[in-house]
N, C-alpha and C. Protein backbone atom coordinates (compact mmCIF):
# COMPACT_ATOMS: atom_id res chain seq x y z
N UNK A 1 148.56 88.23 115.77
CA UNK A 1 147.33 88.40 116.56
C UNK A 1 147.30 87.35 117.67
N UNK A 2 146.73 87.93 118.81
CA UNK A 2 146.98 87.03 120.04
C UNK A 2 145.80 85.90 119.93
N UNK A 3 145.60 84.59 120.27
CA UNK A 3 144.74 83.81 120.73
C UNK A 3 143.55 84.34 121.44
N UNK A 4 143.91 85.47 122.68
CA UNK A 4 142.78 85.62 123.05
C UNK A 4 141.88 86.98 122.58
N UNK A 5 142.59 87.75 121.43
CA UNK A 5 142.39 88.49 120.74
C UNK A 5 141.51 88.17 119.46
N UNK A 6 141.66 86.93 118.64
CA UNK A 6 141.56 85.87 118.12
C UNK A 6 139.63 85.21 118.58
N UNK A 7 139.91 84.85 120.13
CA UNK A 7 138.78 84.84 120.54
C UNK A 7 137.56 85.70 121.25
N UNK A 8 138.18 86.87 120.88
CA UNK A 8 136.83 87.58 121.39
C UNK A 8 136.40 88.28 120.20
N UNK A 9 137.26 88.18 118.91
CA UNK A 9 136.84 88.63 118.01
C UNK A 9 135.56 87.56 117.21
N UNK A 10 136.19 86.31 117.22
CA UNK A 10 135.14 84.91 117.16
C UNK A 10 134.08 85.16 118.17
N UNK A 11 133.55 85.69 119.13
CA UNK A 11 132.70 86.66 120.16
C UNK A 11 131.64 87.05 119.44
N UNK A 12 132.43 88.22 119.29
CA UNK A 12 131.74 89.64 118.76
C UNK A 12 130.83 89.10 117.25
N UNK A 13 131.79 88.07 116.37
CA UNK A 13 131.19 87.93 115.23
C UNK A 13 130.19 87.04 115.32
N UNK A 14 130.16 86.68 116.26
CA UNK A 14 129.00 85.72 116.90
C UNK A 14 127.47 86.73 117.15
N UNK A 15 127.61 86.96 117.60
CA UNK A 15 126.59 87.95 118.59
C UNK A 15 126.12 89.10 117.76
N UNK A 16 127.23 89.26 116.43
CA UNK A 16 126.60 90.14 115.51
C UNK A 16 125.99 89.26 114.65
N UNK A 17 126.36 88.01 114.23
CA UNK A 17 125.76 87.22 113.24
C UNK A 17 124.30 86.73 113.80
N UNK A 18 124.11 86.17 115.61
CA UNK A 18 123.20 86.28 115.52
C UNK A 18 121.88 87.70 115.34
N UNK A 19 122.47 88.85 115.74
CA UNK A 19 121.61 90.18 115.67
C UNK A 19 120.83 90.15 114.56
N UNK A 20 121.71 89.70 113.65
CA UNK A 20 121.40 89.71 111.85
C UNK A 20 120.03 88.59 111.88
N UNK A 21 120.47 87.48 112.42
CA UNK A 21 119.29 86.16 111.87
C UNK A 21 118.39 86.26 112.32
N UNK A 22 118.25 86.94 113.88
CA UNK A 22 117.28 87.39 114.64
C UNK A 22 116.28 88.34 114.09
N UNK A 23 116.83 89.45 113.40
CA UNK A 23 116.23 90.45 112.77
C UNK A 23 115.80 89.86 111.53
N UNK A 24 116.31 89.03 110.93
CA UNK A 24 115.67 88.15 109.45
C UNK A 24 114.70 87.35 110.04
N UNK A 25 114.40 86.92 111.08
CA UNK A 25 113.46 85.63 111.30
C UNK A 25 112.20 86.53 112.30
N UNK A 26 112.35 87.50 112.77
CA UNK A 26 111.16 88.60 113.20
C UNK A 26 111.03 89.46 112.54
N UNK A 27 111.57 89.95 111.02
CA UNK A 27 111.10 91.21 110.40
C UNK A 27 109.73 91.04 109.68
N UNK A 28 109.15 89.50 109.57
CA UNK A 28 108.03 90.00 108.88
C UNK A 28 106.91 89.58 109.45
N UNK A 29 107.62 88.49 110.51
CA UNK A 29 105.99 88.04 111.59
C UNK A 29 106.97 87.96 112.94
N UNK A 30 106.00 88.40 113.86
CA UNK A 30 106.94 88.29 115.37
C UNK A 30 106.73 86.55 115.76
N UNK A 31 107.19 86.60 116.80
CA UNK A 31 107.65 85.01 117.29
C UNK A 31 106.60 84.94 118.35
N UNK A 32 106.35 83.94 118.83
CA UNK A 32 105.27 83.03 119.73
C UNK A 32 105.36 84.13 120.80
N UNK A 33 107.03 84.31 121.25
CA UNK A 33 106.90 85.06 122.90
C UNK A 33 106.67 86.33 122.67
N UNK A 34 106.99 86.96 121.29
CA UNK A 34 106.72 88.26 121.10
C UNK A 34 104.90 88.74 121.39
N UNK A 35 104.36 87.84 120.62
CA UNK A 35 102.97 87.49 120.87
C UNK A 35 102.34 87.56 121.94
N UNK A 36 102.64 86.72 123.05
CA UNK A 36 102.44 86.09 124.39
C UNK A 36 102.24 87.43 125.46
N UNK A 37 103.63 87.90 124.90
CA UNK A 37 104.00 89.09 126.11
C UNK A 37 103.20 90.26 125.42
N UNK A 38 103.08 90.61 124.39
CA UNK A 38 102.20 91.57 124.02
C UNK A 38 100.56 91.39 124.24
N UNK A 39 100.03 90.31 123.94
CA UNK A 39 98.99 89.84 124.50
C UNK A 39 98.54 90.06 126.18
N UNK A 40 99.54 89.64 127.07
CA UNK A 40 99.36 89.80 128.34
C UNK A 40 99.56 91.32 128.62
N UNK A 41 100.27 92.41 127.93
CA UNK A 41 100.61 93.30 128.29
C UNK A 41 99.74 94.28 127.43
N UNK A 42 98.61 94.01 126.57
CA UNK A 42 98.03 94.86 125.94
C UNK A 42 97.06 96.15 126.87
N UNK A 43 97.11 97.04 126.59
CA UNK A 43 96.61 97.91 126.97
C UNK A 43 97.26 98.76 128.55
N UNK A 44 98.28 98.37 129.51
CA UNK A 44 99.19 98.39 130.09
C UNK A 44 99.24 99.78 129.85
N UNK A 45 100.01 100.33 128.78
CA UNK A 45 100.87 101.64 128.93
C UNK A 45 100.23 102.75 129.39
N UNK A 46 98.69 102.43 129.10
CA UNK A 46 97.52 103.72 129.82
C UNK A 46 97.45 103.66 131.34
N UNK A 47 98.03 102.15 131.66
CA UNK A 47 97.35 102.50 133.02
C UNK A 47 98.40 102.99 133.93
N UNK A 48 98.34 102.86 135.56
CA UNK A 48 99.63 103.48 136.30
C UNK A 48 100.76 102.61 135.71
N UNK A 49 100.78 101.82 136.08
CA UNK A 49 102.19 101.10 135.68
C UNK A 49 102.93 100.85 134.04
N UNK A 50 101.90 101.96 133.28
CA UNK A 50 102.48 102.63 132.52
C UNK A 50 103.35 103.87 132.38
N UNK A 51 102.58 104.69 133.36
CA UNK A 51 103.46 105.44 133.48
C UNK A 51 104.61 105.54 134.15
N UNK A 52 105.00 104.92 135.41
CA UNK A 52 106.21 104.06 135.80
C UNK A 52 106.82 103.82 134.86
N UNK A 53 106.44 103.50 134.03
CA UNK A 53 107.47 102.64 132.56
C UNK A 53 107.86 103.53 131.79
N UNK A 54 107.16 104.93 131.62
CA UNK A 54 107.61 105.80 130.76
C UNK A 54 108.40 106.59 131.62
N UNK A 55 107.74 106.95 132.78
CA UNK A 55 109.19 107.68 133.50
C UNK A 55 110.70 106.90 133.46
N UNK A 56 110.56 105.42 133.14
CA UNK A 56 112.04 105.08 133.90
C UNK A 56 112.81 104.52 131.71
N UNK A 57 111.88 104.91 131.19
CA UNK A 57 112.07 104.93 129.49
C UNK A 57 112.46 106.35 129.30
N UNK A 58 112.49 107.62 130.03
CA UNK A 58 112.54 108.83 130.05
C UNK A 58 114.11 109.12 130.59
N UNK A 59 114.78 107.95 131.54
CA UNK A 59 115.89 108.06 132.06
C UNK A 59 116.91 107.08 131.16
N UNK A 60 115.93 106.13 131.30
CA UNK A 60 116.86 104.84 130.48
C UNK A 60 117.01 104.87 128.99
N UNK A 61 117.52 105.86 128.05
CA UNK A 61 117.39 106.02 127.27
C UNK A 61 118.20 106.84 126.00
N UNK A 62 118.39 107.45 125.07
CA UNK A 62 119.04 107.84 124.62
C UNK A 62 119.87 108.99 124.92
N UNK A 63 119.33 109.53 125.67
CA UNK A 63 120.29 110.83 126.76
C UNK A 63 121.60 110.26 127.45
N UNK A 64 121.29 108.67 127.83
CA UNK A 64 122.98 108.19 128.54
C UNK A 64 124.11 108.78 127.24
N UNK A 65 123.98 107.80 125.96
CA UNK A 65 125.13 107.61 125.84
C UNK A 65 125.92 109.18 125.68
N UNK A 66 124.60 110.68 125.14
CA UNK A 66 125.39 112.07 125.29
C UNK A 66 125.95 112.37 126.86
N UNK A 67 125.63 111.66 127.50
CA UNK A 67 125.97 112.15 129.20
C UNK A 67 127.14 111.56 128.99
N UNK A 68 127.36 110.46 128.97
CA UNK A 68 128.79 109.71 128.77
C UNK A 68 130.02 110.20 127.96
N UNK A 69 129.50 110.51 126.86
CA UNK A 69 130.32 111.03 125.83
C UNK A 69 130.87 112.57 126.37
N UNK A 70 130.32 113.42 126.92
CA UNK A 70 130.64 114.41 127.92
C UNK A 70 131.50 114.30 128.41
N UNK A 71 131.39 113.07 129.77
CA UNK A 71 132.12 112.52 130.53
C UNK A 71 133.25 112.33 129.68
N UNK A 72 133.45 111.58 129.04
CA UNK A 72 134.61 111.15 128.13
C UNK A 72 135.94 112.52 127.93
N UNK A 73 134.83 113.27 127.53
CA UNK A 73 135.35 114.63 126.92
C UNK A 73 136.10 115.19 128.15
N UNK A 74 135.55 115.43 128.86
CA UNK A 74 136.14 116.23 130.16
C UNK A 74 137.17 115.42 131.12
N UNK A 75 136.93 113.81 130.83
CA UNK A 75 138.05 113.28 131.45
C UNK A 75 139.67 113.47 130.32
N UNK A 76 139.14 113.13 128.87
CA UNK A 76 139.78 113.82 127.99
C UNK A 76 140.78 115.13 128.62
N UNK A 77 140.41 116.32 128.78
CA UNK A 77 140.71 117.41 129.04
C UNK A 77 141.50 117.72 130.05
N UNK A 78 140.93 117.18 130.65
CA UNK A 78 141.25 117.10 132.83
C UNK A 78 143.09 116.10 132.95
N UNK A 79 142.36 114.98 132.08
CA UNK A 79 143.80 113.91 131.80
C UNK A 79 144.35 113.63 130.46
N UNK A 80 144.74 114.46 130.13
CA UNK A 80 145.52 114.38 129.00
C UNK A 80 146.20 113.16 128.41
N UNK A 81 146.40 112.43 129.58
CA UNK A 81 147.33 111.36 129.01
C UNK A 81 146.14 110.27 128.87
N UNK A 82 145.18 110.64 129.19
CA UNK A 82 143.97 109.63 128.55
C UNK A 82 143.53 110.22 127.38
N UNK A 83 143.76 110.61 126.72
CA UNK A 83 142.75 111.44 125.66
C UNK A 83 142.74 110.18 124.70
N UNK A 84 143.67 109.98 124.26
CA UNK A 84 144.02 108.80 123.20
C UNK A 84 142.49 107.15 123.61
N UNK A 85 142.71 107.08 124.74
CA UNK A 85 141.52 106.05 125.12
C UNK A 85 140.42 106.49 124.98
N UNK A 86 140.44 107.93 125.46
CA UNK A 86 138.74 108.65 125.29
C UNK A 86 138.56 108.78 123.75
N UNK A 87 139.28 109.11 123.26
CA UNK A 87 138.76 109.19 121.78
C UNK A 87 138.31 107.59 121.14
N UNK A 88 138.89 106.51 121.58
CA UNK A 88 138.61 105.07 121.09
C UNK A 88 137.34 104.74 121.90
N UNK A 89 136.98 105.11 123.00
CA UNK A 89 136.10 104.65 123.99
C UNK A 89 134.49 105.92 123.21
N UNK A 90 134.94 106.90 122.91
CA UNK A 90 134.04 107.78 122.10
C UNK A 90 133.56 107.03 120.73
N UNK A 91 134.80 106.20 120.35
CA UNK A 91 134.33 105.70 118.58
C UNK A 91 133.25 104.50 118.59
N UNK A 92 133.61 103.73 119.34
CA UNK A 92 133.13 102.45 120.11
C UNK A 92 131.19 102.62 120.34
N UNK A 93 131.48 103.65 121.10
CA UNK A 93 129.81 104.40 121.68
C UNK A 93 129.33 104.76 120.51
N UNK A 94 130.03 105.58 119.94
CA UNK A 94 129.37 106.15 118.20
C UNK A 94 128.79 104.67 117.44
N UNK A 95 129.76 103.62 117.13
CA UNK A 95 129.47 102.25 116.21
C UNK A 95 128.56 101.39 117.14
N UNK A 96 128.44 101.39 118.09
CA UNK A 96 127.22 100.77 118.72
C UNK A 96 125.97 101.80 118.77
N UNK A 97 125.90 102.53 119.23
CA UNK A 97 124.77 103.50 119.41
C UNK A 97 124.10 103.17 117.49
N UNK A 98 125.15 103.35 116.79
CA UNK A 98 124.32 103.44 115.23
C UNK A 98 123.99 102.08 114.92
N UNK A 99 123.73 101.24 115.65
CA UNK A 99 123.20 100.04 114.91
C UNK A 99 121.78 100.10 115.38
N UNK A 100 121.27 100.98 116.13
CA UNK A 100 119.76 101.14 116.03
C UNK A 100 119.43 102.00 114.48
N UNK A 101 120.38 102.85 114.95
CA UNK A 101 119.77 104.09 113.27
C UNK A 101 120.19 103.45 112.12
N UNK A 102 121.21 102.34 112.24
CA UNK A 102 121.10 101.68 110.87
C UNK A 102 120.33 100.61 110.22
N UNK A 103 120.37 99.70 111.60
CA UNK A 103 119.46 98.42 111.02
C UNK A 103 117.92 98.92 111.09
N UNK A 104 117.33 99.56 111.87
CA UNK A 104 115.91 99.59 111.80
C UNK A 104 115.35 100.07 110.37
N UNK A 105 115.82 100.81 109.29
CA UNK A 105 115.30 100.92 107.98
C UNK A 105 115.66 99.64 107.02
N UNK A 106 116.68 98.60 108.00
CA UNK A 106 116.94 97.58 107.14
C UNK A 106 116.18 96.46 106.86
N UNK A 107 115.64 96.34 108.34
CA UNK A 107 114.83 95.00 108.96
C UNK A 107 112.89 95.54 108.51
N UNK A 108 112.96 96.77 109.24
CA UNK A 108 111.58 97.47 108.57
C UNK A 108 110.81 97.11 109.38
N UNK A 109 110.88 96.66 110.75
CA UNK A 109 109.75 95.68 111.53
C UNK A 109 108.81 96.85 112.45
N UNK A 110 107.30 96.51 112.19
CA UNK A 110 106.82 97.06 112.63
C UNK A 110 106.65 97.14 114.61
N UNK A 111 106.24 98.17 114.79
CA UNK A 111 105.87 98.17 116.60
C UNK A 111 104.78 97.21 116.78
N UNK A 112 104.62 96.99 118.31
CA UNK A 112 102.90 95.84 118.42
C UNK A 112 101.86 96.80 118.42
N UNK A 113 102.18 98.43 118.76
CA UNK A 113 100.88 98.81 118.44
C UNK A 113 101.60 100.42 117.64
N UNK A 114 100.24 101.22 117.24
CA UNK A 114 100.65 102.62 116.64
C UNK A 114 101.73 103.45 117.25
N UNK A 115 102.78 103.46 116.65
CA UNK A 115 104.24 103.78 117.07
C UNK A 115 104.84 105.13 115.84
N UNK A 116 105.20 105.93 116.07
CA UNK A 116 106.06 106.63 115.03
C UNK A 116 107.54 105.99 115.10
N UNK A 117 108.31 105.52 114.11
CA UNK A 117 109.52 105.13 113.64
C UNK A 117 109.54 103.41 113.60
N UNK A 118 110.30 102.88 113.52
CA UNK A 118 110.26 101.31 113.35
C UNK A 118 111.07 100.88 114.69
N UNK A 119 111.17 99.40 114.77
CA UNK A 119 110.72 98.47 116.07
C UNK A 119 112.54 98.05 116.26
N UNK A 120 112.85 97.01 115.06
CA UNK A 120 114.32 96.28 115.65
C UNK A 120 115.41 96.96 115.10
N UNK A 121 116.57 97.19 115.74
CA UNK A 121 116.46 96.79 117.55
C UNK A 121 116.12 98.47 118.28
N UNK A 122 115.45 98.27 119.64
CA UNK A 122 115.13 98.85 120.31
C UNK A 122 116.23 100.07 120.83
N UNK A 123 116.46 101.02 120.58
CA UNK A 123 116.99 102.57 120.75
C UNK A 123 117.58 102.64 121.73
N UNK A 124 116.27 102.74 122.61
CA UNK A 124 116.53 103.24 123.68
C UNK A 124 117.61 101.84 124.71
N UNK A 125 116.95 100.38 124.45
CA UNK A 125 117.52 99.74 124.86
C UNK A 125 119.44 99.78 124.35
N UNK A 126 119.36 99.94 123.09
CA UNK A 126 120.99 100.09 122.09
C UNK A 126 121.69 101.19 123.29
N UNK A 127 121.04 102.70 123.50
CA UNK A 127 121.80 103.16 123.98
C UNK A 127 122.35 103.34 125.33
N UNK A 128 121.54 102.68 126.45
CA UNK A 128 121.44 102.05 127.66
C UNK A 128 122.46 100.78 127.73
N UNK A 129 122.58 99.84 126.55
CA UNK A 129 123.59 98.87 126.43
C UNK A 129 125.10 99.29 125.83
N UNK A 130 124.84 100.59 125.12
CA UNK A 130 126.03 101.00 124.72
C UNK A 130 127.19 101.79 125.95
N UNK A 131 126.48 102.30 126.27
CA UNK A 131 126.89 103.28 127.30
C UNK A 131 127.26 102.57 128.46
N UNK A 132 126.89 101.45 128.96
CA UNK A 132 127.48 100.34 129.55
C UNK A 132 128.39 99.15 129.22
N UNK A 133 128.39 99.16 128.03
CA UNK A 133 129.36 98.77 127.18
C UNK A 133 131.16 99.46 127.16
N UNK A 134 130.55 100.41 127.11
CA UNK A 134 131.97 101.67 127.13
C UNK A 134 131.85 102.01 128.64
N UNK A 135 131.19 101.61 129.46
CA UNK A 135 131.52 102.20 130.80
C UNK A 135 132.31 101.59 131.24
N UNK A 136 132.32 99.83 130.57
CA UNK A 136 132.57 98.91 131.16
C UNK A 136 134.74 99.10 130.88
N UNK A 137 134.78 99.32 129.67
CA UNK A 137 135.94 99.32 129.39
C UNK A 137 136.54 100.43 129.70
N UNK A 138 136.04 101.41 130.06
CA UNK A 138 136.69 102.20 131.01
C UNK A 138 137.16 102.53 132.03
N UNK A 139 136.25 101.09 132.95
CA UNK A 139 136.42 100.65 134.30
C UNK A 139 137.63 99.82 134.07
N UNK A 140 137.57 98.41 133.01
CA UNK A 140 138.66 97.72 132.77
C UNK A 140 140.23 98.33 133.03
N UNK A 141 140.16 99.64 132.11
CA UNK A 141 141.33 100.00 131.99
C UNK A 141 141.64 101.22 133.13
N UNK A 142 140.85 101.68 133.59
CA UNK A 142 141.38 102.58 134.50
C UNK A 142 140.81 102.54 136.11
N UNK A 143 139.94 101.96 136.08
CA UNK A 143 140.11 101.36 137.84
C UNK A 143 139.11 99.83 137.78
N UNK A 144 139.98 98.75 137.06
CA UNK A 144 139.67 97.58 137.19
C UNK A 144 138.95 97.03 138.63
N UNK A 145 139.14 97.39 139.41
CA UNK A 145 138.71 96.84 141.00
C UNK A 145 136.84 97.39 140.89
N UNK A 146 136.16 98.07 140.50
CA UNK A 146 135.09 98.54 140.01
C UNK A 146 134.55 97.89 138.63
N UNK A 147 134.83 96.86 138.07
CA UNK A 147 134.26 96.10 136.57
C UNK A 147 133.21 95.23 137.31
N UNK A 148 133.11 94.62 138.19
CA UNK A 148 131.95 93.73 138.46
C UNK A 148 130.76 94.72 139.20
N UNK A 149 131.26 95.43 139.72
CA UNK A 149 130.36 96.48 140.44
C UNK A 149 129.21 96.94 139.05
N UNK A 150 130.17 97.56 138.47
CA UNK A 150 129.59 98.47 137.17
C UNK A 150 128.90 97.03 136.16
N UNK A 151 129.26 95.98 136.27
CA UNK A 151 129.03 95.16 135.61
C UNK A 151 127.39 94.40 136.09
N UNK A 152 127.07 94.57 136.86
CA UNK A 152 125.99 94.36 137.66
C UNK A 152 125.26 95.26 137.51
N UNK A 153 125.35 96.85 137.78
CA UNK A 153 124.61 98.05 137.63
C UNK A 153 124.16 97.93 135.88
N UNK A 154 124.51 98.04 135.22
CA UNK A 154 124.75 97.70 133.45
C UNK A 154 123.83 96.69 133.07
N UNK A 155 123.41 95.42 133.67
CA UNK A 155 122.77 94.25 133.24
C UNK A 155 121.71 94.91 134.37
N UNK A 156 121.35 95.38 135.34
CA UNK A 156 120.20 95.72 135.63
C UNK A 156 119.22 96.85 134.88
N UNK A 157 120.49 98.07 134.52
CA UNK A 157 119.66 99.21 133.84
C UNK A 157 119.34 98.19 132.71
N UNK A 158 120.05 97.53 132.16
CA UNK A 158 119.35 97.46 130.70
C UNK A 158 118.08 96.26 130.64
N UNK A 159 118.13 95.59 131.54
CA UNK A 159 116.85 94.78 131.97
C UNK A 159 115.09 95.34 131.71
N UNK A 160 115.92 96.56 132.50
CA UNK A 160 114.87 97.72 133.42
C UNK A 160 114.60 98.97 132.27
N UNK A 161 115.55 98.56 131.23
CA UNK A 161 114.93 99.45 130.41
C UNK A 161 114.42 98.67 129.04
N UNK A 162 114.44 97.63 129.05
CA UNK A 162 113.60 96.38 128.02
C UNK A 162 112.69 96.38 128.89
N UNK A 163 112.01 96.05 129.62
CA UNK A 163 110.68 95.79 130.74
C UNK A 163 110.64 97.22 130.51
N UNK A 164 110.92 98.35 130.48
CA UNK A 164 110.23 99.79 130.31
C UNK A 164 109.68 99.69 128.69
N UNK A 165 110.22 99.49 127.53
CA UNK A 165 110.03 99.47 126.35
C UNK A 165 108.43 98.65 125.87
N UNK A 166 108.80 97.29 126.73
CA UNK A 166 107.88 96.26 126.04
C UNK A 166 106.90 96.21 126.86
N UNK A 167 106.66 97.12 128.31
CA UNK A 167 105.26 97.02 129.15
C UNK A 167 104.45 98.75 128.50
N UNK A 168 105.47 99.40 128.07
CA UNK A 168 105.30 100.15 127.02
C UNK A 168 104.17 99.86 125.92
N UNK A 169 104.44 98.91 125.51
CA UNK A 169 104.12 98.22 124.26
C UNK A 169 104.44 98.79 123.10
N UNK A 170 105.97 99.70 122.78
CA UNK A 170 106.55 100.21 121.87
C UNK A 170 107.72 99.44 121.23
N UNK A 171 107.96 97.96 121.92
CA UNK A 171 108.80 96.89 121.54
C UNK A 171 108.34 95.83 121.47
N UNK A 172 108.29 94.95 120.80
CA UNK A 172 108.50 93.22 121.29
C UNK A 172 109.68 93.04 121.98
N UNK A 173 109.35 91.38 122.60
CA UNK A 173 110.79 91.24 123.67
C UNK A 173 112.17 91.08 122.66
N UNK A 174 111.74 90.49 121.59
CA UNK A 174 113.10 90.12 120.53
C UNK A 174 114.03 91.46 120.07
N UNK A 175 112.85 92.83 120.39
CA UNK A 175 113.82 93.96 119.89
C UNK A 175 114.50 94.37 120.84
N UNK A 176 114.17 94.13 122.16
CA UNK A 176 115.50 94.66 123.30
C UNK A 176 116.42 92.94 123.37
N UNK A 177 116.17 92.07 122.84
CA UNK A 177 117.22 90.83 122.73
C UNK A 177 118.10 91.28 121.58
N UNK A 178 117.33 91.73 120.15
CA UNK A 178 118.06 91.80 119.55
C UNK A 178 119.15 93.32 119.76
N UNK A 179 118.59 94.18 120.43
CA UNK A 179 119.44 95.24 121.07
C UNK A 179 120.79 94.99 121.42
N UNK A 180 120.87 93.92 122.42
CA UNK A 180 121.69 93.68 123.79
C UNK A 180 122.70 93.04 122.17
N UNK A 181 122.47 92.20 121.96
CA UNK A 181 123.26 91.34 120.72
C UNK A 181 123.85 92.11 119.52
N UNK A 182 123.20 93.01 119.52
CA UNK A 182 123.66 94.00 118.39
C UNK A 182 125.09 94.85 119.06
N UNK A 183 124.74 95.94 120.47
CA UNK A 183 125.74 96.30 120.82
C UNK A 183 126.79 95.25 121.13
N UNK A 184 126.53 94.35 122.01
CA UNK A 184 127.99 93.33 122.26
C UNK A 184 128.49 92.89 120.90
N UNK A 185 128.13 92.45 119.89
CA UNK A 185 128.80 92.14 118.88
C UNK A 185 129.79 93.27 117.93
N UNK A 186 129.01 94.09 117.69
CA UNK A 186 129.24 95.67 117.43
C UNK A 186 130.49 96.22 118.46
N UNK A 187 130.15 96.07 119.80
CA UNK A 187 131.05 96.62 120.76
C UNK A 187 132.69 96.10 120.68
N UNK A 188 132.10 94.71 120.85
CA UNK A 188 133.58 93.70 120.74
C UNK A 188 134.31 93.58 119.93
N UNK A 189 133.85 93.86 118.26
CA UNK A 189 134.27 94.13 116.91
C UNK A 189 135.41 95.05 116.84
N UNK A 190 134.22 96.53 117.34
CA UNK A 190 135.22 97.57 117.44
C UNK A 190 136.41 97.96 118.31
N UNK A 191 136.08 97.16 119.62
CA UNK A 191 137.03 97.31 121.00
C UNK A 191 137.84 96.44 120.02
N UNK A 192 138.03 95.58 119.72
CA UNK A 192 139.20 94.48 119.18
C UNK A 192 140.21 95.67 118.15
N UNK A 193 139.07 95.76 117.26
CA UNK A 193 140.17 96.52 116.01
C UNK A 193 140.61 97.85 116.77
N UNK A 194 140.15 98.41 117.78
CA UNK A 194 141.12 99.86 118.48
C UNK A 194 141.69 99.65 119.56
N UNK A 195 141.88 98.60 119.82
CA UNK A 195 142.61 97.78 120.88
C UNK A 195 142.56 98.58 122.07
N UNK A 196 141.23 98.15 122.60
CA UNK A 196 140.88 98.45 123.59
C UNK A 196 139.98 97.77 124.76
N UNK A 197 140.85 96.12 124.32
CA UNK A 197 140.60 95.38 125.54
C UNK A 197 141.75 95.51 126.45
N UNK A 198 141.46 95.21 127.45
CA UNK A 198 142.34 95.56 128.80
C UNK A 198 143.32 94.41 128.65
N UNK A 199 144.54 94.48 129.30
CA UNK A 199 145.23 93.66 128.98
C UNK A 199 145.28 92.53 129.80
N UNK A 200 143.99 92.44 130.44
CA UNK A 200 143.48 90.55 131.57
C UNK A 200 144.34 90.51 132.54
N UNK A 201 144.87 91.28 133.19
CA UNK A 201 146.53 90.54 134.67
C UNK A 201 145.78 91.72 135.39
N UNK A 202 144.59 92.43 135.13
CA UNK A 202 144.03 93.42 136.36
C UNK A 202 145.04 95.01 136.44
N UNK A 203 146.11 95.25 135.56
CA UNK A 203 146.34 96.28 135.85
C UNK A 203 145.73 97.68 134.85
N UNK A 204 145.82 98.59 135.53
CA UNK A 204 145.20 99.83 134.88
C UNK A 204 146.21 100.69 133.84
N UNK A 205 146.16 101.32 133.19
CA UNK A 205 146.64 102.13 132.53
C UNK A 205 147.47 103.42 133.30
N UNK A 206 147.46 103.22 134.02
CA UNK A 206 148.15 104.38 135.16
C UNK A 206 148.76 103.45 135.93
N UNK A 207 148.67 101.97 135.79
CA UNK A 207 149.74 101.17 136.70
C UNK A 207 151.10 101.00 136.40
């Protein structure tokens, strides 16, 4: 095993270990800022700039990662000699996307106000981070010159879709933190064991 293989796996187990302590130390009382921001933001989702928030919670949301996975498929099809990556870049999206549907019956944490389903980590945020997650390594490996581009677009949607969640008031801020931490740890885990980090010297898979 390589050193720097080595270290992104020490990464990933990071970022999942914190997901875990995070979700143990807010599952049964929220935290000061969870408080703060719900407080300032109470009653919000009725007004206009609620609905702003639900339209862009309507985009930012669990529909990416099936749009992607599509994508996957048809680049699959189209390029044959990618299929083998699309299927690892498909598994990746699957094991991140499920750490919303798994941990939230684990942790049990309630919403700040009357919500159907439970709170950590945040869904919609998981699949907005997933789907940029796998966009990202798809850029890596097949047109590297586009990773900071996409890498920028990725940390804005998912910003923009935590500020949609929690002006919402269908999250605390810790469940789109603990989101973002869940997929990267989750992500990096799995990219490691299907070896599907890029190989760092900038060339593509078609180079």
């Amino acid at each position: 095993m390589s050193v720097r293989l080595q270290r992104w796996l020490v990464v990933g187990a990071v970022f999942s270990a914190a997901f875990v302590l995070l979700g143990l130390s807010v599952a049964r009382q929220p935290l000061a800022l969870d408080v703060a921001v719900s407080k300032v933001l109470h009653g919000v989702y009725a007004e206009p700039l609620g609905r702003v928030a639900q339209a862009g919670s309507d985009v930012l949301g669990p529909v990416l990662p099936y749009i992607l996975g599509f994508a996957l498929l048809a680049l699959a099809l189209r390029h044959r000699e990618h299929f083998g990556l699309c299927v690892r870049l498909a598994a990746v999206l699957l094991l991140c996307r499920l750490t919303s549907l798994v941990f939230k019956p684990i942790f049990l944490r309630e919403r700040p106000r009357d919500y159907p389903d439970l709170s950590y980590p945040s869904g919609h945020v998981v699949s907005v981070a997933s789907t940029g997650f796998v966009l990202l390594l798809l850029c890596a490996w097949l047109w590297p010159r586009l990773v900071r581009r996409v890498a920028v677009a990725v940390a804005v949607a998912v910003v923009l879709s935590a500020a949609c969640r929690v002006v919402l008031g269908v999250h605390w801020v810790t469940d789109t933190i603990g989101a973002v931490l869940a997929v990267t740890g989750v992500g990096l885990l799995s990219a490691c064991a299907l070896r599907l980090l890029p190989p760092g010297d900038g060339r593509s898979l078609d180079g």
